[in-house]
PDB file of N, CA and C in Angstrom:
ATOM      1  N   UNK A   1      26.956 -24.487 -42.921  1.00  0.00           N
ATOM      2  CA  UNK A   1      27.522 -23.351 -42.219  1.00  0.00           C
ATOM      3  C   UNK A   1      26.474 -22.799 -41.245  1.00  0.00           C
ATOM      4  N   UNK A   2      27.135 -22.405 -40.137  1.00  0.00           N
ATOM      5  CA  UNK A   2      26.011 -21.730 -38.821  1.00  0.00           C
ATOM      6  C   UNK A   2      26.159 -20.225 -39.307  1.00  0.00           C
ATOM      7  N   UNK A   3      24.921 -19.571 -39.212  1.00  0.00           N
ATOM      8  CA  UNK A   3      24.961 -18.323 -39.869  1.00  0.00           C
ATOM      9  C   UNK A   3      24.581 -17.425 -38.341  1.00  0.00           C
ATOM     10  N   UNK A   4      23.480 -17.727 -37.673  1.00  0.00           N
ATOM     11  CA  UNK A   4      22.884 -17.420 -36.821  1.00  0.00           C
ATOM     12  C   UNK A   4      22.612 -18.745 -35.700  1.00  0.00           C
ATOM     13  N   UNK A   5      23.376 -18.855 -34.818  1.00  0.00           N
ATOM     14  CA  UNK A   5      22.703 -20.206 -33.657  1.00  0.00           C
ATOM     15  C   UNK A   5      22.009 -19.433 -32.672  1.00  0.00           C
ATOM     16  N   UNK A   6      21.436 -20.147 -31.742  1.00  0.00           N
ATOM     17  CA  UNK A   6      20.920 -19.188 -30.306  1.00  0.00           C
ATOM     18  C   UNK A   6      21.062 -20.296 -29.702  1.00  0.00           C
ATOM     19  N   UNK A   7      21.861 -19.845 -28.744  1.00  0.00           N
ATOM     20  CA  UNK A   7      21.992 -21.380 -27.395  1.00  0.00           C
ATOM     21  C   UNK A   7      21.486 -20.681 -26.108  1.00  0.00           C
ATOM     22  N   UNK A   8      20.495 -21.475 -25.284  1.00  0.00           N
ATOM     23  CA  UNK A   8      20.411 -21.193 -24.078  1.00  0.00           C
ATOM     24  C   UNK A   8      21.308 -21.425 -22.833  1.00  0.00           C
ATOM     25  N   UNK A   9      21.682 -21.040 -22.180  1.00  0.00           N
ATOM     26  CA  UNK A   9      21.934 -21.210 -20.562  1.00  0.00           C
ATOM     27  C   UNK A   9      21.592 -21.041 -19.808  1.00  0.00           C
ATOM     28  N   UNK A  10      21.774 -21.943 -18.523  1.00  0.00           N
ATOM     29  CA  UNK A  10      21.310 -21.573 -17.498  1.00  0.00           C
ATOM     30  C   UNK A  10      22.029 -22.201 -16.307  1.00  0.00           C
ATOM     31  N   UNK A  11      23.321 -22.494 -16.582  1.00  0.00           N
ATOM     32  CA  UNK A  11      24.313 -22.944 -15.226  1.00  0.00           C
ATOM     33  C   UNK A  11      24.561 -24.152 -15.630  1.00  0.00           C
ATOM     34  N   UNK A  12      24.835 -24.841 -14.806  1.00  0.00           N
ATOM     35  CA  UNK A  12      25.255 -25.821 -14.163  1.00  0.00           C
ATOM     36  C   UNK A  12      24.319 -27.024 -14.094  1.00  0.00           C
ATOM     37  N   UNK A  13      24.152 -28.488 -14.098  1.00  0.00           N
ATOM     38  CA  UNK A  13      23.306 -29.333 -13.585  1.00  0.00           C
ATOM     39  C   UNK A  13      23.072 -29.090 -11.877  1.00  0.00           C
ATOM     40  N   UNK A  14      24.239 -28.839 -11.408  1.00  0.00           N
ATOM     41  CA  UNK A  14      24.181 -28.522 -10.133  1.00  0.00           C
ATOM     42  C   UNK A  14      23.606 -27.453  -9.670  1.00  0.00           C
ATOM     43  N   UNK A  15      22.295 -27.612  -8.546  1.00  0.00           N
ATOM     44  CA  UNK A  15      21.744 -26.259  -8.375  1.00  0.00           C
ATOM     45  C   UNK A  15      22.351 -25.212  -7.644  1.00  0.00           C
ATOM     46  N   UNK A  16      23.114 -25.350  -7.509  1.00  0.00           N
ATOM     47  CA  UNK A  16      24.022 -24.621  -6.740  1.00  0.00           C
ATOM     48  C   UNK A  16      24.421 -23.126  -7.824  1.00  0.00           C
ATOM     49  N   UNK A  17      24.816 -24.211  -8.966  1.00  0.00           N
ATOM     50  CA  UNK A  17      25.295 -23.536 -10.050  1.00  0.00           C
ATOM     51  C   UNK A  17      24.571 -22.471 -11.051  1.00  0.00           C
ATOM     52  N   UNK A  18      23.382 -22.893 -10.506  1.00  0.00           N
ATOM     53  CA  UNK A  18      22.020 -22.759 -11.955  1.00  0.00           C
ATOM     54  C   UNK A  18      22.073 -20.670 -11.811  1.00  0.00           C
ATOM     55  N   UNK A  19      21.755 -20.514 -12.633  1.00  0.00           N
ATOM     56  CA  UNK A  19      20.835 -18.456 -13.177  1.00  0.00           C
ATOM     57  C   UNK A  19      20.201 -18.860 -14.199  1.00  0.00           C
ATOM     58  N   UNK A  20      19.724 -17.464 -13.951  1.00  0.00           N
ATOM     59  CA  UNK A  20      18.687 -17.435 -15.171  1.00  0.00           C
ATOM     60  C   UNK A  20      18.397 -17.661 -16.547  1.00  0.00           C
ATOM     61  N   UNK A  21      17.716 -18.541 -17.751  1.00  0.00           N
ATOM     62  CA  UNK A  21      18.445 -18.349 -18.653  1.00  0.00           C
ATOM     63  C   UNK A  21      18.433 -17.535 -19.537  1.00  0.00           C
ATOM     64  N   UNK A  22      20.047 -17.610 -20.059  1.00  0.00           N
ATOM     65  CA  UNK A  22      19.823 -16.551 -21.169  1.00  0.00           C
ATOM     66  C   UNK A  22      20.458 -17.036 -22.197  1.00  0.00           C
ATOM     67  N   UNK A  23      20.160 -16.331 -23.822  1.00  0.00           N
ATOM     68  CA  UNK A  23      19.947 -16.859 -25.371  1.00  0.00           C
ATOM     69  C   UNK A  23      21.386 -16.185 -25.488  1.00  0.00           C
ATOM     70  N   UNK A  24      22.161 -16.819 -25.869  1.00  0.00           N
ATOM     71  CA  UNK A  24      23.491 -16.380 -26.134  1.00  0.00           C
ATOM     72  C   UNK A  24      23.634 -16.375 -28.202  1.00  0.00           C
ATOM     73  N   UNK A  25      23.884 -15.718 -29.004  1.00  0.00           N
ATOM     74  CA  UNK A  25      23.806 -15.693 -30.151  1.00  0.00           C
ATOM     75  C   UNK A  25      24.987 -15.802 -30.762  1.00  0.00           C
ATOM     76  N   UNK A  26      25.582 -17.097 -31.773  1.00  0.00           N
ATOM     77  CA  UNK A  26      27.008 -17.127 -31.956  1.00  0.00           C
ATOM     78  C   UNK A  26      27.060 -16.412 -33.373  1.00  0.00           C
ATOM     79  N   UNK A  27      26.325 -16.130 -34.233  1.00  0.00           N
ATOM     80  CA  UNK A  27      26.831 -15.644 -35.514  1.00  0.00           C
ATOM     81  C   UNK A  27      26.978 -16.166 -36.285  1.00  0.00           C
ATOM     82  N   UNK A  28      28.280 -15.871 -36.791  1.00  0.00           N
ATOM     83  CA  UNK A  28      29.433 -16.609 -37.794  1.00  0.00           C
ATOM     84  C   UNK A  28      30.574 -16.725 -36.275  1.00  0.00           C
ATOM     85  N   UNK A  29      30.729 -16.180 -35.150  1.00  0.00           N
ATOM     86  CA  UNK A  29      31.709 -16.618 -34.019  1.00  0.00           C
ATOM     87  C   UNK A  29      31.660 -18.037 -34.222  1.00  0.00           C
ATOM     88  N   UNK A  30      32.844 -18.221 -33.959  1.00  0.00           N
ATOM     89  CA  UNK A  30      33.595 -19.901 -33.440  1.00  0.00           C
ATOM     90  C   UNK A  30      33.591 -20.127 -31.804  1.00  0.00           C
ATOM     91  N   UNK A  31      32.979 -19.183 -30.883  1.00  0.00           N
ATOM     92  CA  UNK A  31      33.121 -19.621 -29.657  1.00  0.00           C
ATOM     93  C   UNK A  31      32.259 -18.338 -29.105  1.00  0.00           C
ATOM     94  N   UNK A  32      31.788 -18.690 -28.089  1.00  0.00           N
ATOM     95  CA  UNK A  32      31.158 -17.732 -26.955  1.00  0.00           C
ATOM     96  C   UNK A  32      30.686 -17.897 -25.668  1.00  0.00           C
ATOM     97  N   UNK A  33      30.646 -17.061 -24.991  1.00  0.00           N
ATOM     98  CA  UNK A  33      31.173 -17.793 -23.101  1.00  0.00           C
ATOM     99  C   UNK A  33      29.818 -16.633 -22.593  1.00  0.00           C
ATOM    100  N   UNK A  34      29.496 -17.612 -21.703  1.00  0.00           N
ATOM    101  CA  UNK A  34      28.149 -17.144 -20.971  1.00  0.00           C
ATOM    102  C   UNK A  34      28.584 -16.547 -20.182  1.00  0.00           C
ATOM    103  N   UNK A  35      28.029 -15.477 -19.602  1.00  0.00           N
ATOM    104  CA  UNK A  35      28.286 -14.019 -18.918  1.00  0.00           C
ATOM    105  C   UNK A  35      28.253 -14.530 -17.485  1.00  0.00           C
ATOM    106  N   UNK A  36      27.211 -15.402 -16.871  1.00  0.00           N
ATOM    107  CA  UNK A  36      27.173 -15.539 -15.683  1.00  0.00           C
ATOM    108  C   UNK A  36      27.671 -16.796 -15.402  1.00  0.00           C
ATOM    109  N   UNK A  37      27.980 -18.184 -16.468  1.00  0.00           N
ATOM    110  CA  UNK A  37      29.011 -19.112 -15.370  1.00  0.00           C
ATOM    111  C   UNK A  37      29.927 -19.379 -16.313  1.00  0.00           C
ATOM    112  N   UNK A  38      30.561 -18.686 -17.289  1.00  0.00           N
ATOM    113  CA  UNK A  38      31.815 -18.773 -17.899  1.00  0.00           C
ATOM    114  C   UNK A  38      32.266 -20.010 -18.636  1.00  0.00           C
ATOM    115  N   UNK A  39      30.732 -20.472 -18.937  1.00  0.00           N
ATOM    116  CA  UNK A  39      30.481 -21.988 -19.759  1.00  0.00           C
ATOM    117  C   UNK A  39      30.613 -21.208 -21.183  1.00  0.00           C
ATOM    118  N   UNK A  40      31.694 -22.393 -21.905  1.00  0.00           N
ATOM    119  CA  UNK A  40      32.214 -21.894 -23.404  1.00  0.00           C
ATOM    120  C   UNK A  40      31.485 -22.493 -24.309  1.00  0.00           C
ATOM    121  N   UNK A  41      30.664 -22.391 -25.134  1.00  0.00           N
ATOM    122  CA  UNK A  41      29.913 -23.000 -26.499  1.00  0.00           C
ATOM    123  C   UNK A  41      30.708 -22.740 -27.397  1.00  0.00           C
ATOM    124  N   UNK A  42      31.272 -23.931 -28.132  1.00  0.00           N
ATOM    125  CA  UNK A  42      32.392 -23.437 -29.782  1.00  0.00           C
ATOM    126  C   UNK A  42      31.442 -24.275 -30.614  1.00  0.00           C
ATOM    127  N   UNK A  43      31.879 -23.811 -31.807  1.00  0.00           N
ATOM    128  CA  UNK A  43      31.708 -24.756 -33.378  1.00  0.00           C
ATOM    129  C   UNK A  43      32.350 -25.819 -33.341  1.00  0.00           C
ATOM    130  N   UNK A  44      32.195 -26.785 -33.632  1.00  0.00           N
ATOM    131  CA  UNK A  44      33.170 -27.935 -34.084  1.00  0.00           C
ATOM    132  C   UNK A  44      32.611 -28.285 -35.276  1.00  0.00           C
ATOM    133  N   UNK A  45      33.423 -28.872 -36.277  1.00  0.00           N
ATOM    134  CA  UNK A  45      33.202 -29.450 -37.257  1.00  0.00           C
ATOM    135  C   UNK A  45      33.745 -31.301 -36.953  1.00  0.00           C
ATOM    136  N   UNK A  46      32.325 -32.195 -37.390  1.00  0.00           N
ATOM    137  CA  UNK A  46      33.035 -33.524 -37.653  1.00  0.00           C
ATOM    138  C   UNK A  46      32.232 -34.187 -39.048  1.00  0.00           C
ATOM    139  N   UNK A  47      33.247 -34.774 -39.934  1.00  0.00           N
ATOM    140  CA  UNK A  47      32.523 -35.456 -40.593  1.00  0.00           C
ATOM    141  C   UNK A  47      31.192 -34.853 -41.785  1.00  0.00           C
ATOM    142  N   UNK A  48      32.490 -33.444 -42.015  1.00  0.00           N
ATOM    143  CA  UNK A  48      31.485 -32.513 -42.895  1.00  0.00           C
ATOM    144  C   UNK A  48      29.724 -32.028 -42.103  1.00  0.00           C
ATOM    145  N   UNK A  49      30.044 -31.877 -40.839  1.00  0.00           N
ATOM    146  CA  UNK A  49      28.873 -31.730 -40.403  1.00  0.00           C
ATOM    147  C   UNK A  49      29.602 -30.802 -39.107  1.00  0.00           C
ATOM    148  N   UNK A  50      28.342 -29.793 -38.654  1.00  0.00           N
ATOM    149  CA  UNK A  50      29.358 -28.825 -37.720  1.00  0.00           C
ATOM    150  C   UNK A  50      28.289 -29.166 -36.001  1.00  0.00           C
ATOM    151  N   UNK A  51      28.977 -28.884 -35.079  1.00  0.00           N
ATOM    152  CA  UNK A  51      28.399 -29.195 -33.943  1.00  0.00           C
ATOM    153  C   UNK A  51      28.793 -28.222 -33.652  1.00  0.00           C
ATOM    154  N   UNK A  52      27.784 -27.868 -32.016  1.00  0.00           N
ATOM    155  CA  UNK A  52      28.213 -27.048 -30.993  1.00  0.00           C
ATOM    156  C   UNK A  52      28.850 -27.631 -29.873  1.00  0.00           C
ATOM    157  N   UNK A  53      29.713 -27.667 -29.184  1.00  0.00           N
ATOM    158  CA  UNK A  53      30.106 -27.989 -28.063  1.00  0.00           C
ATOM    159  C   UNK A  53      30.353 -26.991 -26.270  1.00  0.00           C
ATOM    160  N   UNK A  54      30.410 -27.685 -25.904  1.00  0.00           N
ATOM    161  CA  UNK A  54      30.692 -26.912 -24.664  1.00  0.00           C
ATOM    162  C   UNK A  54      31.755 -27.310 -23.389  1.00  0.00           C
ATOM    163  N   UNK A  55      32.097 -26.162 -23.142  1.00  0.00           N
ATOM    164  CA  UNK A  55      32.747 -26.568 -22.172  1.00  0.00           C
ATOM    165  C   UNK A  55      32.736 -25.892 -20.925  1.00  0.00           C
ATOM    166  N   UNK A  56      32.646 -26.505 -19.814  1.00  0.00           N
ATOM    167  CA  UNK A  56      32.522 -26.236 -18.793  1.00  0.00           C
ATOM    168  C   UNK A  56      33.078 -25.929 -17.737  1.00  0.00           C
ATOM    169  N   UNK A  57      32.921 -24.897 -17.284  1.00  0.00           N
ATOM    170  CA  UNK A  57      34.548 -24.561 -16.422  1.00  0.00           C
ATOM    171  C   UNK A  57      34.035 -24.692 -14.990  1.00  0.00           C
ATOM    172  N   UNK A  58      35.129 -24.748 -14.402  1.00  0.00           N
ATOM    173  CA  UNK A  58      34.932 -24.868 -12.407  1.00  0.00           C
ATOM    174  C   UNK A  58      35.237 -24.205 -12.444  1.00  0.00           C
ATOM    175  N   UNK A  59      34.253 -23.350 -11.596  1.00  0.00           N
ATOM    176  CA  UNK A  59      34.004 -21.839 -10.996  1.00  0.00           C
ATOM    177  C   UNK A  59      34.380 -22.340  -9.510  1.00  0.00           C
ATOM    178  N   UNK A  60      34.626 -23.262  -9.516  1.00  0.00           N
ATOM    179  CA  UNK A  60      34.829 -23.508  -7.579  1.00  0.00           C
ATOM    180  C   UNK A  60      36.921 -23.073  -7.357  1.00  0.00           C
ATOM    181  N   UNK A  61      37.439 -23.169  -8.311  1.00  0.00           N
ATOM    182  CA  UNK A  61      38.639 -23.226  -8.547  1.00  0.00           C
ATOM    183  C   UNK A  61      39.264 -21.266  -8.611  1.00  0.00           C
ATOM    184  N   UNK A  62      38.229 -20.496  -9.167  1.00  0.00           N
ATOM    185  CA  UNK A  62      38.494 -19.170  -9.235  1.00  0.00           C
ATOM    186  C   UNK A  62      38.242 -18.104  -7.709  1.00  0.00           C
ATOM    187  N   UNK A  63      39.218 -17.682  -7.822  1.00  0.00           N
ATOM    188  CA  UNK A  63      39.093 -16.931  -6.771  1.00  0.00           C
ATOM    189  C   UNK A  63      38.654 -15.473  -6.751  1.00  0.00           C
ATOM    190  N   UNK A  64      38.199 -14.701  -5.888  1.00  0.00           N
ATOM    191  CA  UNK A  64      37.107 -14.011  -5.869  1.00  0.00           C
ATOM    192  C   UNK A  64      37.739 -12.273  -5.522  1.00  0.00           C
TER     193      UNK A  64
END
């Protein structure tokens, strides 16, 4: 069980994309979304073993 994670961010591979990073803290949360590029980190569970995942959203698609 994840009690406490700390994931960093910092954008995008693309520099276009990149800020500063910052330590995002999930808890016991099942999901949490970075403040400045709206990249999602969840829990997953596989195989009695739990991962973090991410997902990545296009910010080129949102309008302003």
């Amino acid at each position: 069980m994840i009690k406490i994670k700390q994931i960093a961010c910092n954008g995008s591979q693309d520099s276009d994309s990149k800020h500063p990073f910052v330590y995002l803290k999930l808890h016991d949360a099942k999901e949490i979304i970075c403040p400045y590029c709206s990249k999602k980190f969840t829990i997953s569970k596989r195989n009695n073993k739990q991962y973090i995942e991410v997902l990545e959203v296009n910010l080129s698609n949102k309008t302003v």
